[in-house]
C-alpha atoms as a PDB file:
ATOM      1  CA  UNK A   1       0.000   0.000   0.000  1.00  0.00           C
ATOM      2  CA  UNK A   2       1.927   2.919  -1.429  1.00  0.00           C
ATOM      3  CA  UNK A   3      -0.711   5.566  -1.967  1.00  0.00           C
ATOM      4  CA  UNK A   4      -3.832   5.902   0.033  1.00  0.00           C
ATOM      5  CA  UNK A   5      -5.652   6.341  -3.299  1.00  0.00           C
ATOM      6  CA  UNK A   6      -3.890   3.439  -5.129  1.00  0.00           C
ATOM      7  CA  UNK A   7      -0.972   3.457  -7.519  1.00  0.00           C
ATOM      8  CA  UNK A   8      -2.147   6.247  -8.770  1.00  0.00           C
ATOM      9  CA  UNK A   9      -0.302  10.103  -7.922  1.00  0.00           C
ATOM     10  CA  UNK A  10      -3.776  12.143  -8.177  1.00  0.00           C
ATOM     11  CA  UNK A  11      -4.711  15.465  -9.166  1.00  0.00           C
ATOM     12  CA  UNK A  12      -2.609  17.177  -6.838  1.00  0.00           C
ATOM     13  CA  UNK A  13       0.115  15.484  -7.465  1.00  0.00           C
ATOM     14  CA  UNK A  14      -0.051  16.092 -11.458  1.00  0.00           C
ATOM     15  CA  UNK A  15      -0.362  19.600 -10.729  1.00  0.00           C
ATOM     16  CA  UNK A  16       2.790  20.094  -8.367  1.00  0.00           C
ATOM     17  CA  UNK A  17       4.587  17.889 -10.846  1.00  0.00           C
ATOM     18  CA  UNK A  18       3.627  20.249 -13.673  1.00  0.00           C
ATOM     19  CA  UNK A  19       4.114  23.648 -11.975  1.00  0.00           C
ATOM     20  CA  UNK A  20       7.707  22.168 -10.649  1.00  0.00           C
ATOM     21  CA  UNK A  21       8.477  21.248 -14.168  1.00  0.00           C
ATOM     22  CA  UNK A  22       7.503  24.590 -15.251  1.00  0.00           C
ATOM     23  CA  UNK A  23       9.239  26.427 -12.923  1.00  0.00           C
ATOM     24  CA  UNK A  24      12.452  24.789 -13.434  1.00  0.00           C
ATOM     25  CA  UNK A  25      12.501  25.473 -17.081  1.00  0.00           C
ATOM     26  CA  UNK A  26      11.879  29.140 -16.232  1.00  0.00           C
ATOM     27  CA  UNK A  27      14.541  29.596 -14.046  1.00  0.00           C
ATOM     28  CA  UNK A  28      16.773  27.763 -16.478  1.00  0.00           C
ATOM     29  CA  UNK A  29      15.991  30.258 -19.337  1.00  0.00           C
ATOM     30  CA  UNK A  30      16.131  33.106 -17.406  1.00  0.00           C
ATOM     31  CA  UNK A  31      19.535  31.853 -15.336  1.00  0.00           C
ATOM     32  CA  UNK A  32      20.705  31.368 -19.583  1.00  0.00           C
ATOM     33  CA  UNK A  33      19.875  34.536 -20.794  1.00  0.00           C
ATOM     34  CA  UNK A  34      21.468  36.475 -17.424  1.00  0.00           C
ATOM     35  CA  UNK A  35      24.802  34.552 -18.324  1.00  0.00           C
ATOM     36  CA  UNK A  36      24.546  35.692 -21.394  1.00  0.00           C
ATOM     37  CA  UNK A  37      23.747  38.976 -20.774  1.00  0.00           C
ATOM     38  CA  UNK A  38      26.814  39.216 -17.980  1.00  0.00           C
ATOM     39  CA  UNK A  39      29.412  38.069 -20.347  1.00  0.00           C
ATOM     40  CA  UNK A  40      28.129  39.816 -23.149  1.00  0.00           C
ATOM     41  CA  UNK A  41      28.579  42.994 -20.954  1.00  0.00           C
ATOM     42  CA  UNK A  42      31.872  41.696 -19.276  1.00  0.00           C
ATOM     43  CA  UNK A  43      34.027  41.555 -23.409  1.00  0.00           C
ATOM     44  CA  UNK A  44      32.898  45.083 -23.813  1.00  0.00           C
ATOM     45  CA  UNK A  45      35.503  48.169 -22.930  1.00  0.00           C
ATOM     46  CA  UNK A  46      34.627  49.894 -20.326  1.00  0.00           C
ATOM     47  CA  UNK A  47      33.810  53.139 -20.668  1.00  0.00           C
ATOM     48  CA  UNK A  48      36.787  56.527 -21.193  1.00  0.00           C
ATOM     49  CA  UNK A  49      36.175  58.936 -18.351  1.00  0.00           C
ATOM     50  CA  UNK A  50      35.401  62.309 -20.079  1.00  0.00           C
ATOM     51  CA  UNK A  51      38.145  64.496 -21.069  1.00  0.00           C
ATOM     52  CA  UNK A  52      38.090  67.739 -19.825  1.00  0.00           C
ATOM     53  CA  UNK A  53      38.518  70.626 -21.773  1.00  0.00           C
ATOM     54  CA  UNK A  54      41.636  73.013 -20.960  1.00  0.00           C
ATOM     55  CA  UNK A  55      40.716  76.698 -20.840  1.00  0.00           C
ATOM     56  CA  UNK A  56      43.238  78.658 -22.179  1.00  0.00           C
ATOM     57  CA  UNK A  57      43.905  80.514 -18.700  1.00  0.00           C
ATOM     58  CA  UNK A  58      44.657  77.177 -17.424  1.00  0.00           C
ATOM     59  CA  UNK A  59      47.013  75.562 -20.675  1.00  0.00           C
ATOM     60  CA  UNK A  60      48.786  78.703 -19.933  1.00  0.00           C
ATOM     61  CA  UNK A  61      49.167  78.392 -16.269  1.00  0.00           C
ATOM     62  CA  UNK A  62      50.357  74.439 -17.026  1.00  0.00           C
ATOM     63  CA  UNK A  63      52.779  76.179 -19.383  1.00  0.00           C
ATOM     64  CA  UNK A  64      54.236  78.722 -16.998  1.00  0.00           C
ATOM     65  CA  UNK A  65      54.200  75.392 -14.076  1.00  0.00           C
ATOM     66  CA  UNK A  66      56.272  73.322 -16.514  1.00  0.00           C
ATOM     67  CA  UNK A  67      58.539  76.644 -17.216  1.00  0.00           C
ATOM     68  CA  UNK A  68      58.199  76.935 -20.277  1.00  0.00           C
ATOM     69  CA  UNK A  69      57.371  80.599 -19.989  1.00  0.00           C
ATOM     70  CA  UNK A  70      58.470  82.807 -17.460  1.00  0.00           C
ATOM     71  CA  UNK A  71      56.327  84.880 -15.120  1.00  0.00           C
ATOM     72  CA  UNK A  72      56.664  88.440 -17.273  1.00  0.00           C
ATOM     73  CA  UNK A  73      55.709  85.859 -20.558  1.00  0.00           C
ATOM     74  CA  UNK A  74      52.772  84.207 -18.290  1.00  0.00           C
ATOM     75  CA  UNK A  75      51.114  87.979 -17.082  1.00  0.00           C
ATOM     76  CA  UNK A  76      51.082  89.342 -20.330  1.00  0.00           C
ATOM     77  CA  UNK A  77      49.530  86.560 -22.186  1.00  0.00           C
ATOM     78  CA  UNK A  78      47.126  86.189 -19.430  1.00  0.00           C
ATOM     79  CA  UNK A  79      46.282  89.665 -19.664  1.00  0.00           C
ATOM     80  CA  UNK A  80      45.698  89.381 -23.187  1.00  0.00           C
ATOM     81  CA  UNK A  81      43.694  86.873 -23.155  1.00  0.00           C
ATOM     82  CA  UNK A  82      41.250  88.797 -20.320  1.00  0.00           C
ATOM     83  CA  UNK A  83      41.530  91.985 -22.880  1.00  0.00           C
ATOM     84  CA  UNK A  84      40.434  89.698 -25.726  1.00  0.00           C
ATOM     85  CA  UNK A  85      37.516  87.890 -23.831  1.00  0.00           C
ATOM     86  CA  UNK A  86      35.955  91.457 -22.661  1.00  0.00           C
ATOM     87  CA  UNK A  87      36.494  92.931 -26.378  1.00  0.00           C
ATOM     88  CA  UNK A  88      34.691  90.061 -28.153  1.00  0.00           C
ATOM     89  CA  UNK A  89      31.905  89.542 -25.370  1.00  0.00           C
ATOM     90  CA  UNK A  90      31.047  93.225 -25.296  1.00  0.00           C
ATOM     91  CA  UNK A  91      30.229  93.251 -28.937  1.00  0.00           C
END
């Protein structure tokens, strides 16, 4: 006497057989297709960092760090540059 009802599993037995089934095959597609997706991801470069721009005021100031100017070269320029920004933003 394995089963109270007979040999038979019954209707509850079918279904949790059928919604196990079922859920195993989900999770196996979906556990597929997130590997996927992961290494998929994982071949492609990361991403650059943004470059910033350099404003003139400060490739000159990198300029006059380095020494490549000296501090007369470095005030003038810089004052130029300030003349030049107020002349063309005033027109």
């Amino acid at each position: 006497m394995m089963f109270w009802n007979g040999s038979d599993m019954g209707a509850w037995g079918y279904t949790l057989v059928t919604i196990s089934t079922v859920l195993f095959w989900a999770l196996l597609i979906v556990g597929v297709i997130a590997l996927v997706r992961y290494l998929g991801r994982a071949s492609q470069p990361p991403p650059r960092p943004e470059i910033s721009r350099s404003t003139p005021e400060r490739l000159l100031a990198e300029r006059f760090a380095r020494g490549e100017i000296d501090e007369q070269e470095y005030r003038q320029r810089l004052a130029t540059l300030h003349t030049d920004t107020r002349h063309l933003t005033s027109s």
